[in-house]
PDB file of N, CA and C in Angstrom:
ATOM      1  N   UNK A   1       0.843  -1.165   0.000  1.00  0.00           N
ATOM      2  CA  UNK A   1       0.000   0.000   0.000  1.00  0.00           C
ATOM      3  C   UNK A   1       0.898   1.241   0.000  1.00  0.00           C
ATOM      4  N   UNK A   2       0.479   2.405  -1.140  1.00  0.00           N
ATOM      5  CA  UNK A   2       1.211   3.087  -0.600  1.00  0.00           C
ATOM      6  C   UNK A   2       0.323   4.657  -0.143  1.00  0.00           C
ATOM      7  N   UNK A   3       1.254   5.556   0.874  1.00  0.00           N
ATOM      8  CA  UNK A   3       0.755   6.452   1.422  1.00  0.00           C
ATOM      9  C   UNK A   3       0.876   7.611   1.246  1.00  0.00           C
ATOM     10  N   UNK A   4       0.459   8.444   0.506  1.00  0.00           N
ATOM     11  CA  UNK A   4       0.908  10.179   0.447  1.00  0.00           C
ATOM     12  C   UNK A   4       0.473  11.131   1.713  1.00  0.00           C
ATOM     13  N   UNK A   5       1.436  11.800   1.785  1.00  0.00           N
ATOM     14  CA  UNK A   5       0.984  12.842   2.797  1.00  0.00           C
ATOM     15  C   UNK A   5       1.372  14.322   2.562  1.00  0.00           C
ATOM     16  N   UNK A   6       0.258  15.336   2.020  1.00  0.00           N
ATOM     17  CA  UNK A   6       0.291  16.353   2.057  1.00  0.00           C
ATOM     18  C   UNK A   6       0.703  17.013   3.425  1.00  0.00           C
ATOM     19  N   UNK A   7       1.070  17.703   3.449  1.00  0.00           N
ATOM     20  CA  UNK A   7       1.242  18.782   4.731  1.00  0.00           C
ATOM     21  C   UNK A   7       0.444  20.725   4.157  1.00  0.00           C
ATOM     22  N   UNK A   8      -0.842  20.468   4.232  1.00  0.00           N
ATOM     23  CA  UNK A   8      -1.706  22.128   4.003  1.00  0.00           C
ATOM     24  C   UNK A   8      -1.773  22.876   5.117  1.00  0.00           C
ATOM     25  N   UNK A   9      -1.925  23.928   4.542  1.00  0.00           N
ATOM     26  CA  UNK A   9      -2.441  25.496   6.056  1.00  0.00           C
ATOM     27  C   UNK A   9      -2.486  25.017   7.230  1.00  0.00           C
ATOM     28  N   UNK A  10      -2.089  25.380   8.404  1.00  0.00           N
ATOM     29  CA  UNK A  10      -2.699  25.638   9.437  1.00  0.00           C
ATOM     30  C   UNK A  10      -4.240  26.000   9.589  1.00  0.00           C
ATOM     31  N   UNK A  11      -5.352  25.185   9.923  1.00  0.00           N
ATOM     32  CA  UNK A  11      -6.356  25.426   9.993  1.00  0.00           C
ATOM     33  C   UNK A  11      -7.332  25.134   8.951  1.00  0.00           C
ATOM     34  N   UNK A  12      -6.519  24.733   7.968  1.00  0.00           N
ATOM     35  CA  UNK A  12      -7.276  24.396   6.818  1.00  0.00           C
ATOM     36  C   UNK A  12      -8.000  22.983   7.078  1.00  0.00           C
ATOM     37  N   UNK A  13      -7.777  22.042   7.503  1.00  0.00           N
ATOM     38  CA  UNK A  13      -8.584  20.685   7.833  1.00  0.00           C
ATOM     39  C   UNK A  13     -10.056  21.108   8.640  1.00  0.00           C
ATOM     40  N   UNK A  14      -9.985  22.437   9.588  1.00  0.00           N
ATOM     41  CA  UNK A  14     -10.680  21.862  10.540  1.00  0.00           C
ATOM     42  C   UNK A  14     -10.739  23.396  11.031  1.00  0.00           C
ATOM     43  N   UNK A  15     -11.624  24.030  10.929  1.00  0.00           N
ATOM     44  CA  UNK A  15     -11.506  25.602  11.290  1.00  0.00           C
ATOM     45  C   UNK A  15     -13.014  25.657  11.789  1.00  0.00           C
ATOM     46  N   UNK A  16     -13.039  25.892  13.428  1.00  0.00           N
ATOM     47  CA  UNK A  16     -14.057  25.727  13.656  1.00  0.00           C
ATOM     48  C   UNK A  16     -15.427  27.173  13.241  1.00  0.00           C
ATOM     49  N   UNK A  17     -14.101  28.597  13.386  1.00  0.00           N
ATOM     50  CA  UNK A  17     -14.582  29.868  13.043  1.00  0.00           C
ATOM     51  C   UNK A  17     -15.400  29.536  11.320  1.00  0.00           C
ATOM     52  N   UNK A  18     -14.731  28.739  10.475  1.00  0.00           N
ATOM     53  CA  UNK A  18     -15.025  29.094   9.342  1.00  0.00           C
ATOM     54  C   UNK A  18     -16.603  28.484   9.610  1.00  0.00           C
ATOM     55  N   UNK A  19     -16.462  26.824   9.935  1.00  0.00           N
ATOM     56  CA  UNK A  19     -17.971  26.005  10.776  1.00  0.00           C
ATOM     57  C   UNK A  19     -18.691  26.702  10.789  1.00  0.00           C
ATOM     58  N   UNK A  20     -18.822  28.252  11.270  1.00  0.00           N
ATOM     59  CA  UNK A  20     -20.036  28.836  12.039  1.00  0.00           C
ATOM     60  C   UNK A  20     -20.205  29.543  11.095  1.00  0.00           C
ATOM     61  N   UNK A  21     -19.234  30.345  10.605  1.00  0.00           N
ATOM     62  CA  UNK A  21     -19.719  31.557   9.943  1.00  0.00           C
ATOM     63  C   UNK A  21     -20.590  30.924   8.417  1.00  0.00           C
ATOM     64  N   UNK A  22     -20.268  29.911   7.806  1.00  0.00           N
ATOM     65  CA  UNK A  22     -20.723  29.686   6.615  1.00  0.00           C
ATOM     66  C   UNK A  22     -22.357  28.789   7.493  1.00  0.00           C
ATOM     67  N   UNK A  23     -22.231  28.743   8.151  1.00  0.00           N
ATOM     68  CA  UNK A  23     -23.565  27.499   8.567  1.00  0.00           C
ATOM     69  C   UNK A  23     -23.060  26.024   8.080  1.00  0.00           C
ATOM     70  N   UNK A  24     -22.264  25.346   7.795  1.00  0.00           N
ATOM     71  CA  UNK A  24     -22.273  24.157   7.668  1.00  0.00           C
ATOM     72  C   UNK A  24     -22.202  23.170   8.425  1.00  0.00           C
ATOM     73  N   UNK A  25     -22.993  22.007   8.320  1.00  0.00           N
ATOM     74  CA  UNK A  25     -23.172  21.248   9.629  1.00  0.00           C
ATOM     75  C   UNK A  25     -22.566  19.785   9.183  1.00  0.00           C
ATOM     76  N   UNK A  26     -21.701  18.961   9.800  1.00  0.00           N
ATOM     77  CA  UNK A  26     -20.872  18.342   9.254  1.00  0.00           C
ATOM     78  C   UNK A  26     -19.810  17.783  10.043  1.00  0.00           C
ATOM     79  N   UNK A  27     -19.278  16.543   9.811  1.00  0.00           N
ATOM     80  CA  UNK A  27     -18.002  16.475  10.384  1.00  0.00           C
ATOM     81  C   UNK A  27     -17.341  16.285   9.432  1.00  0.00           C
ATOM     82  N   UNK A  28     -15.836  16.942  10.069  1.00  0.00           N
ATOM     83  CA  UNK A  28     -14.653  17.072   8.893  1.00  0.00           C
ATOM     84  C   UNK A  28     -14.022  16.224   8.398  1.00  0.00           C
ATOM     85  N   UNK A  29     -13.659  16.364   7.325  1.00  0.00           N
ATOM     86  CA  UNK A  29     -12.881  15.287   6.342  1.00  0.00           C
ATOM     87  C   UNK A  29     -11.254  14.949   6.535  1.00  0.00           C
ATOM     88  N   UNK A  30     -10.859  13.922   7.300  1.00  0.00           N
ATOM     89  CA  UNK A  30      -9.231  14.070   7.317  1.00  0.00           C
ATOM     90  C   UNK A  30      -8.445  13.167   6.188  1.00  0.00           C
ATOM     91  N   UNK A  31      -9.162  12.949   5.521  1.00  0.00           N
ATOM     92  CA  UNK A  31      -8.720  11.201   4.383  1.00  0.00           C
ATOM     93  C   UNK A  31      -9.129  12.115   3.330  1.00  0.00           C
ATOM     94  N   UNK A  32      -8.409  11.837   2.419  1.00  0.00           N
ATOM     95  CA  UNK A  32      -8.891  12.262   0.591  1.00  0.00           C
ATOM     96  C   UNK A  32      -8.146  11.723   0.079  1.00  0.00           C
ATOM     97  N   UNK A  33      -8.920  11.424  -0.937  1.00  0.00           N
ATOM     98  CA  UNK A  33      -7.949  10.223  -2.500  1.00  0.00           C
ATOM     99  C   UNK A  33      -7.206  11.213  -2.932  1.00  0.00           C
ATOM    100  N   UNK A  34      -6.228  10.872  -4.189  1.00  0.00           N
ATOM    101  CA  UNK A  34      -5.728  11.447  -4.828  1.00  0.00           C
ATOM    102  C   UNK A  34      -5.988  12.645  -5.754  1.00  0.00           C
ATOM    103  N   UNK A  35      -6.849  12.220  -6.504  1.00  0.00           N
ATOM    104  CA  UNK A  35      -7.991  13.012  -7.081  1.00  0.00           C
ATOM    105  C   UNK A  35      -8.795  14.200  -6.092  1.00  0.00           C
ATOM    106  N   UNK A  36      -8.698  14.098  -4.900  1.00  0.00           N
ATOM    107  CA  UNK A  36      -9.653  15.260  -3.963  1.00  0.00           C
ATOM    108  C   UNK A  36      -8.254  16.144  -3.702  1.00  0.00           C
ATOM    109  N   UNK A  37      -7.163  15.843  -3.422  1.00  0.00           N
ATOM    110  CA  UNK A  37      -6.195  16.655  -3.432  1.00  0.00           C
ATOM    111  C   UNK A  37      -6.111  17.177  -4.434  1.00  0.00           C
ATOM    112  N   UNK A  38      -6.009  16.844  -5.992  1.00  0.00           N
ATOM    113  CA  UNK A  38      -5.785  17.811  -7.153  1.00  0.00           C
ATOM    114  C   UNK A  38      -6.912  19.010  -7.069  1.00  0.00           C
ATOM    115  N   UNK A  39      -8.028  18.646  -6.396  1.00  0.00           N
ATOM    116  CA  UNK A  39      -9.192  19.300  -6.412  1.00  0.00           C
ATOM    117  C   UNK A  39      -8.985  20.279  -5.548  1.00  0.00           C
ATOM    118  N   UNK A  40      -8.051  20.304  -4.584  1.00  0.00           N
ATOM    119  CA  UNK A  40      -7.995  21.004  -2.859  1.00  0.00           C
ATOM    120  C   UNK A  40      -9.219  21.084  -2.243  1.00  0.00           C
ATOM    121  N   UNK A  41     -10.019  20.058  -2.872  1.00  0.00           N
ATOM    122  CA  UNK A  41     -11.164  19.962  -1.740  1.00  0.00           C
ATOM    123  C   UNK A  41     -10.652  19.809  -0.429  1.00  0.00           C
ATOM    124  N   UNK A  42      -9.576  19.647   0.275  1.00  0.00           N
ATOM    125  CA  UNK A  42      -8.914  20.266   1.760  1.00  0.00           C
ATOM    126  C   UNK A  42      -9.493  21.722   2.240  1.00  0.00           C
ATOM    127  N   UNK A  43      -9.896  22.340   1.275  1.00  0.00           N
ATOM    128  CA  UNK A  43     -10.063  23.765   1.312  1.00  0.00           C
ATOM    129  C   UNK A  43     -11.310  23.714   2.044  1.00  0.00           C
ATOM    130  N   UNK A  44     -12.508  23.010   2.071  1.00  0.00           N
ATOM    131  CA  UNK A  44     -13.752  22.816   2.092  1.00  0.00           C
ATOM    132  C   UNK A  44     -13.899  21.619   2.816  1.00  0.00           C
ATOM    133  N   UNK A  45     -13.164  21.040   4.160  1.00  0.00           N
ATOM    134  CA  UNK A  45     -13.496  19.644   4.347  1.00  0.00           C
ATOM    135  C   UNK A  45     -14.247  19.031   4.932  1.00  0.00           C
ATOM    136  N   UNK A  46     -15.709  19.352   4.973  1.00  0.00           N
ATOM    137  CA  UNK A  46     -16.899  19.267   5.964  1.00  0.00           C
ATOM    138  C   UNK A  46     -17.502  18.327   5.053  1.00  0.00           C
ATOM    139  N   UNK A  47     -18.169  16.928   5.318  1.00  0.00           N
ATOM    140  CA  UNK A  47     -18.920  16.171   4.865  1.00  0.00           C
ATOM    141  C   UNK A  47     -20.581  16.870   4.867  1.00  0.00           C
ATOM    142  N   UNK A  48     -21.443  17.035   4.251  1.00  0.00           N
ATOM    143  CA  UNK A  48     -22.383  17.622   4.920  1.00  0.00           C
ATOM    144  C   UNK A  48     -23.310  16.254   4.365  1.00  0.00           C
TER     145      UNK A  48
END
């Protein structure tokens, strides 16, 4: 198996300020394929 590991922003996984202010209700995303990284869906990581 193999494993990549990005290293993104400070706060970017998991920002609880951003949580509130947009209304999204959700728990956060810490796993993404390969394909969700080209995407930086990191940027956005709330399952809703």
């Amino acid at each position: 198996m193999k494993i990549n590991v990005e290293v993104v922003p400070k706060g970017t996984l998991y920002d609880r300020s951003e949580l509130l202010e947009v209304g999204v209700v959700g728990k956060p995303q810490y796993l993404y394929s390969s394909q969700e990284m080209r995407q930086k869906k990191y940027l956005k990581s709330c399952k809703v």
